[in-house]
N, C-alpha and C. Protein backbone atom coordinates (compact mmCIF):
# COMPACT_ATOMS: atom_id res chain seq x y z
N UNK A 1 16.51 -2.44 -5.49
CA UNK A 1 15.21 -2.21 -6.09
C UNK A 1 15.39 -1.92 -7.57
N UNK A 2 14.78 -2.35 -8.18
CA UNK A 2 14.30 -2.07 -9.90
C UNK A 2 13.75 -1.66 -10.32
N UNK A 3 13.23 -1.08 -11.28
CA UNK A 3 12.16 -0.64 -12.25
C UNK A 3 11.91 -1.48 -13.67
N UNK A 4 10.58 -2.36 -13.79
CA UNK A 4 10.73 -2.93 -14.65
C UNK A 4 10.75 -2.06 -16.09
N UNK A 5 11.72 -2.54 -17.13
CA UNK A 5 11.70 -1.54 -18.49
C UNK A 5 13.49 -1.30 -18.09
N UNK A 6 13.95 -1.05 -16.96
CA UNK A 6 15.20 -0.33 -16.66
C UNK A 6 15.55 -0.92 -15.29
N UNK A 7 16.15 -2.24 -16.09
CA UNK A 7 16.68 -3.05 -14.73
C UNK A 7 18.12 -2.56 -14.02
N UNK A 8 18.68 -1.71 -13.70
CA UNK A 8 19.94 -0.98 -13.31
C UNK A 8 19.42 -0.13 -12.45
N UNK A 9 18.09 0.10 -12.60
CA UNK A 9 17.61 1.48 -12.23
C UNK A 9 17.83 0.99 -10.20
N UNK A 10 18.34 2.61 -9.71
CA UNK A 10 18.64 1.97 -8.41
C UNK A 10 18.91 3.55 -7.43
N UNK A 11 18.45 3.35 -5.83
CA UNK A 11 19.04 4.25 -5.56
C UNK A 11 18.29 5.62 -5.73
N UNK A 12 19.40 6.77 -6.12
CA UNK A 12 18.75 7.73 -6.51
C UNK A 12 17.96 8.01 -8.05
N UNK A 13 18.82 7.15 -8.84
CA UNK A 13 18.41 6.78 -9.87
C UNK A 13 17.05 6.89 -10.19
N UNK A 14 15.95 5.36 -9.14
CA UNK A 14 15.20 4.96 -8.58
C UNK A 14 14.17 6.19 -8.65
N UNK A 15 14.61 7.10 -7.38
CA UNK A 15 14.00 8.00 -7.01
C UNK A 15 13.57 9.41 -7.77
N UNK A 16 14.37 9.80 -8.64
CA UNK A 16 14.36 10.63 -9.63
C UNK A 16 13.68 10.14 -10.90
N UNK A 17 13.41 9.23 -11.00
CA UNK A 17 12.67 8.19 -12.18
C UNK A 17 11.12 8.03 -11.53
N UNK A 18 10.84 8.05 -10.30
CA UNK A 18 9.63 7.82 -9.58
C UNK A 18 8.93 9.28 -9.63
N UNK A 19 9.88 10.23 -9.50
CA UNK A 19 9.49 11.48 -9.45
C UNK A 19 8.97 12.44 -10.89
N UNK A 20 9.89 11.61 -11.67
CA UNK A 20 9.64 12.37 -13.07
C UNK A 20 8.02 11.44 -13.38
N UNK A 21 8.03 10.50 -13.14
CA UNK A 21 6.62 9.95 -13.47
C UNK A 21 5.53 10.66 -12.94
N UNK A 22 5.76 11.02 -11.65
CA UNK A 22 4.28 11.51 -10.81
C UNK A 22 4.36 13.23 -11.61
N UNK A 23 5.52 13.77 -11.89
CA UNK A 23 5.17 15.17 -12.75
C UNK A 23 4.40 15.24 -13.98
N UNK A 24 5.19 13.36 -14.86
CA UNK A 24 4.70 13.75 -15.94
C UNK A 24 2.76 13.06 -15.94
N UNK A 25 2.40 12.40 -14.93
CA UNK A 25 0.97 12.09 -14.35
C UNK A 25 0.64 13.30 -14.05
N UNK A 26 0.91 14.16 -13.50
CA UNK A 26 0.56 15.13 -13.15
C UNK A 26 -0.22 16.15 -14.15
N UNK A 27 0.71 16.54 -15.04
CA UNK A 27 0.47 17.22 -16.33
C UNK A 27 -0.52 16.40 -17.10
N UNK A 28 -0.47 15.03 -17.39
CA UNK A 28 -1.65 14.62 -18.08
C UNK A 28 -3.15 14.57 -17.19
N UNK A 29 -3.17 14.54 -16.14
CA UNK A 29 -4.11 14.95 -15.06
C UNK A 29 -4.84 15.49 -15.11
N UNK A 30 -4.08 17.16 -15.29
CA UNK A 30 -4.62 18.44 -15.30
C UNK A 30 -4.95 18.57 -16.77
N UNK A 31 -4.35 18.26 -17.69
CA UNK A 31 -4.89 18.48 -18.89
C UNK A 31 -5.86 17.16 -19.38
N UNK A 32 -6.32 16.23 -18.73
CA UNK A 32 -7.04 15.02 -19.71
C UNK A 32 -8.67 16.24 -19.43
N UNK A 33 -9.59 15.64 -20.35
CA UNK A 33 -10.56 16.02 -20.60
C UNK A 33 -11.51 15.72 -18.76
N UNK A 34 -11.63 14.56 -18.65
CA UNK A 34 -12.07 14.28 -17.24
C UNK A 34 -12.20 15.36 -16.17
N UNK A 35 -10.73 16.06 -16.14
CA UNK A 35 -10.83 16.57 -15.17
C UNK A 35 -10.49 18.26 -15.30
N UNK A 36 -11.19 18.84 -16.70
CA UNK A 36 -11.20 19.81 -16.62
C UNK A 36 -11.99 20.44 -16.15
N UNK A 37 -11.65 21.67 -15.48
CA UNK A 37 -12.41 22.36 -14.40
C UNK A 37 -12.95 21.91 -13.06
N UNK A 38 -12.24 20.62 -12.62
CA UNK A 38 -11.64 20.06 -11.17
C UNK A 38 -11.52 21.31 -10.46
N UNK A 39 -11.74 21.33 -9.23
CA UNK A 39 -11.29 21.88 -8.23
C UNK A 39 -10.07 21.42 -7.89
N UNK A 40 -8.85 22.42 -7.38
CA UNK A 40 -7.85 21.76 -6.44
C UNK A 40 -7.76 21.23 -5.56
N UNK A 41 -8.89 20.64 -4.58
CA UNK A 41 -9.01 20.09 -3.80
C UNK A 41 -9.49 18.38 -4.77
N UNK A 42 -10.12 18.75 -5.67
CA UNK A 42 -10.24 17.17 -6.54
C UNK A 42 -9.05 16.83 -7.33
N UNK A 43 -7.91 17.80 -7.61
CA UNK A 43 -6.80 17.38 -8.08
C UNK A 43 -5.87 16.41 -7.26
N UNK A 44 -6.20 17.38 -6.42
CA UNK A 44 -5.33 16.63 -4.91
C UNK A 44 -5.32 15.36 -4.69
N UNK A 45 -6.72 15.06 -4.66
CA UNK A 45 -7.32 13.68 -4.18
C UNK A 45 -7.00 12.84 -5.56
N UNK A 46 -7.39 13.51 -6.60
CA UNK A 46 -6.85 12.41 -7.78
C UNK A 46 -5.27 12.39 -7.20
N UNK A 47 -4.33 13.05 -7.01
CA UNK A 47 -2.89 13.19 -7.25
C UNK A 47 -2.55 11.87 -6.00
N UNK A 48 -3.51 12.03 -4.56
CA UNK A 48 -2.91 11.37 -3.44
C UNK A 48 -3.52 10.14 -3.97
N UNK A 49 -4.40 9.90 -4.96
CA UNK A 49 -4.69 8.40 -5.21
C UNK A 49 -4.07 7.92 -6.11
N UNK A 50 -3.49 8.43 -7.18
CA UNK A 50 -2.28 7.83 -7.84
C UNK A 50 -1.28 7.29 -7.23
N UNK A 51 -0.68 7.94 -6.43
CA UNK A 51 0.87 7.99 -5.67
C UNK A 51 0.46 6.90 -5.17
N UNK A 52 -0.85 7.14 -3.95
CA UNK A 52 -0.86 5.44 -2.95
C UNK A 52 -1.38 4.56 -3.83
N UNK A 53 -1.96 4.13 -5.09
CA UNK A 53 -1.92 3.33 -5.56
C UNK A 53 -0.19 2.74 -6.03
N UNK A 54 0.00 3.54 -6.68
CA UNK A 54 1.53 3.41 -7.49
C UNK A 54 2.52 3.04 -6.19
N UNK A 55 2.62 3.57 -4.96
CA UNK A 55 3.15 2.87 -3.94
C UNK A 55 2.56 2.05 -3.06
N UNK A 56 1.60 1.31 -3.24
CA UNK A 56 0.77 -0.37 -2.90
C UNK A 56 1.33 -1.33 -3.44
N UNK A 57 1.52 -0.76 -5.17
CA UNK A 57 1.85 -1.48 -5.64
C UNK A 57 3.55 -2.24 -5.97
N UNK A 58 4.44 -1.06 -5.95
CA UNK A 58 5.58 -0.86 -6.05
C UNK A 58 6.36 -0.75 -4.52
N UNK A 59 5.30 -1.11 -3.76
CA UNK A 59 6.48 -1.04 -2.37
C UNK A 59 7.17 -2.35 -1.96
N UNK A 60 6.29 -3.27 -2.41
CA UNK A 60 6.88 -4.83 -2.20
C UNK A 60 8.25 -4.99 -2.90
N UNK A 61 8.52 -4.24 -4.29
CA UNK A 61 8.99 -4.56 -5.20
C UNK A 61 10.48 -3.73 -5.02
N UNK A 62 10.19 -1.93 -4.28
CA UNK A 62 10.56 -1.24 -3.88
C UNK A 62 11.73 -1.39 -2.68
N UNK A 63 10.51 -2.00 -1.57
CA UNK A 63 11.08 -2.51 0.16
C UNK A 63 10.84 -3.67 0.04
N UNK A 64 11.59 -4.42 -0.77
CA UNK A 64 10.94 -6.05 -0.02
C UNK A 64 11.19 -6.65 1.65
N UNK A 65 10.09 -6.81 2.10
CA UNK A 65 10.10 -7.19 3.64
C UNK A 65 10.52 -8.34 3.96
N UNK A 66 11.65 -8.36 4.99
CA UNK A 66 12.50 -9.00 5.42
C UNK A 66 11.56 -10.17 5.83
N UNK A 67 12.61 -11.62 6.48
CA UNK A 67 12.10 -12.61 6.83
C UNK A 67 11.16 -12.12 8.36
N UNK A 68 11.91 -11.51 9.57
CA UNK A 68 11.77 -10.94 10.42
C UNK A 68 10.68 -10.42 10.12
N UNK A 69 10.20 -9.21 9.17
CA UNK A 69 9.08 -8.02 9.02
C UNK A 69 7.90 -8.99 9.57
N UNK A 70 8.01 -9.88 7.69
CA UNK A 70 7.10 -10.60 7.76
C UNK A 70 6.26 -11.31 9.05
N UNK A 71 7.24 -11.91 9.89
CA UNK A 71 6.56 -12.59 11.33
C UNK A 71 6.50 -11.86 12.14
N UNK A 72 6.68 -11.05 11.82
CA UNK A 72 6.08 -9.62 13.29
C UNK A 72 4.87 -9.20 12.50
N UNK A 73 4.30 -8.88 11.18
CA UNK A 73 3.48 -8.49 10.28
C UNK A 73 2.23 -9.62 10.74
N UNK A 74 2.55 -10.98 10.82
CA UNK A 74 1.65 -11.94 10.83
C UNK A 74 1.48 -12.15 12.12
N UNK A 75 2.29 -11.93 13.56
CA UNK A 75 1.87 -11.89 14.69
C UNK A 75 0.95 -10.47 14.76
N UNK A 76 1.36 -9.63 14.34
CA UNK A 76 0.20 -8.31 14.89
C UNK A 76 -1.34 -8.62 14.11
N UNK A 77 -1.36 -9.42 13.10
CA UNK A 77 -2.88 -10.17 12.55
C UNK A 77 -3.41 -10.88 13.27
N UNK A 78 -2.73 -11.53 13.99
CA UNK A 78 -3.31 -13.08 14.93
C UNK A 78 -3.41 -12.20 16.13
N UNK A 79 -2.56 -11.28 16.25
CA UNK A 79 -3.05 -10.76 17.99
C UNK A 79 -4.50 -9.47 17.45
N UNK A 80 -4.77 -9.37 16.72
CA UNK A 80 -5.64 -8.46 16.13
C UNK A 80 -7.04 -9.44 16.02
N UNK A 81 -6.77 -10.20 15.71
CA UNK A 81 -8.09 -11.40 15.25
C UNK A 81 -8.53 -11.94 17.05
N UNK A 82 -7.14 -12.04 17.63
CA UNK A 82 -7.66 -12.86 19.34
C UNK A 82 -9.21 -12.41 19.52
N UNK A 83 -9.01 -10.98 20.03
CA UNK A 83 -10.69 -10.69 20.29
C UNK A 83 -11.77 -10.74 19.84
N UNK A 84 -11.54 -11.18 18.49
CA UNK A 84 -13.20 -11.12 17.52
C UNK A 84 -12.97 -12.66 17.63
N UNK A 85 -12.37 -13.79 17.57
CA UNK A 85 -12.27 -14.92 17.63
C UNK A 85 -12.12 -16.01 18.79
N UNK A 86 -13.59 -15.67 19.41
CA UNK A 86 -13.61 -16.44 20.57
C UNK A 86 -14.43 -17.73 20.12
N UNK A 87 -14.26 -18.85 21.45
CA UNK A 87 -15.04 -20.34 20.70
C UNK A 87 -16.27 -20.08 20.98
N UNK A 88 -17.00 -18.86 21.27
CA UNK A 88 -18.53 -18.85 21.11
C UNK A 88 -18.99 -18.66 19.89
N UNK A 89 -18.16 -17.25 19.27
CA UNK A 89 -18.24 -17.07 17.43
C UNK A 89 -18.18 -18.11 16.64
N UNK A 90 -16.85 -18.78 17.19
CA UNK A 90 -16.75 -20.02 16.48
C UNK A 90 -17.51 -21.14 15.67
N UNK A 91 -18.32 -20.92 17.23
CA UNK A 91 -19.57 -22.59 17.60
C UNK A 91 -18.85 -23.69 18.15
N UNK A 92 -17.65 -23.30 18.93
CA UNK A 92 -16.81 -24.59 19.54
C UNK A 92 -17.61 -25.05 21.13
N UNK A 93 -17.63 -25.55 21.56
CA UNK A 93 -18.20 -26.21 23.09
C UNK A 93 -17.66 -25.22 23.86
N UNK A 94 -18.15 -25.00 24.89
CA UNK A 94 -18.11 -24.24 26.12
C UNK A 94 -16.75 -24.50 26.62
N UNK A 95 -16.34 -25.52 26.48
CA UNK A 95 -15.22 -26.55 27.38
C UNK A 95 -14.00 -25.81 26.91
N UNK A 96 -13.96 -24.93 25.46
CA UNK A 96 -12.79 -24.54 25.29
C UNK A 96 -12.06 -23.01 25.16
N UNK A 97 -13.29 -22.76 26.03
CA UNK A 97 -13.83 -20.87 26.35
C UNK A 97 -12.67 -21.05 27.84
N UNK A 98 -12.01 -20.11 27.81
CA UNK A 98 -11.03 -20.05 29.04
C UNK A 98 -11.38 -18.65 29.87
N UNK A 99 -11.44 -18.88 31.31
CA UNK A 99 -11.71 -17.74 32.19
C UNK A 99 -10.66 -16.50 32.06
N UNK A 100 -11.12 -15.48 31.71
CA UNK A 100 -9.85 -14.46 31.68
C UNK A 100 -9.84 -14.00 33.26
């Protein structure tokens, strides 16, 4: 895994570099104008929406998912879709509706 700006970056490296970011987000957070006099419960929620943004974005890049992931990832979509996707929704003929 990499960090673009600091291509070496790796490891714990990685991880200590991920961490100093969310402190130094942190501090500009609490001090930007926006969110002075936030509640800690609205800090929070700003703080948990940074992180899962910043790891949405950085997890591909982070964990890239194996060949394997991937087709287990795309079978649990297609077995997820089976039930909302019958040939009546469709508009397909009767003929291709199967008796369960």
């Amino acid at each position: 895994a990499r960090v673009l700006g600091e291509p070496g970056l790796t490891g714990d490296a990685l991880a200590l570099s991920v961490r100093a970011f969310y402190f130094a987000m942190d501090e500009r957070l609490v001090r930007h104008p926006l969110w002075q006099g936030a509640t800690p419960t609205a800090l929070d929620g700003a703080r948990d929406a940074v992180e899962q943004l910043l790891m949405g974005r950085l997890h591909t890049r982070a964990l890239p998912p194996s060949a394997a992931d991937a087709e287990q990832e795309a079978r649990a979509r297609r077995r997820a879709l089976c039930p909302l996707l019958t040939p009546d929704r469709l508009g397909m003929p009767a003929m291709f509706a199967q008796d369960a």
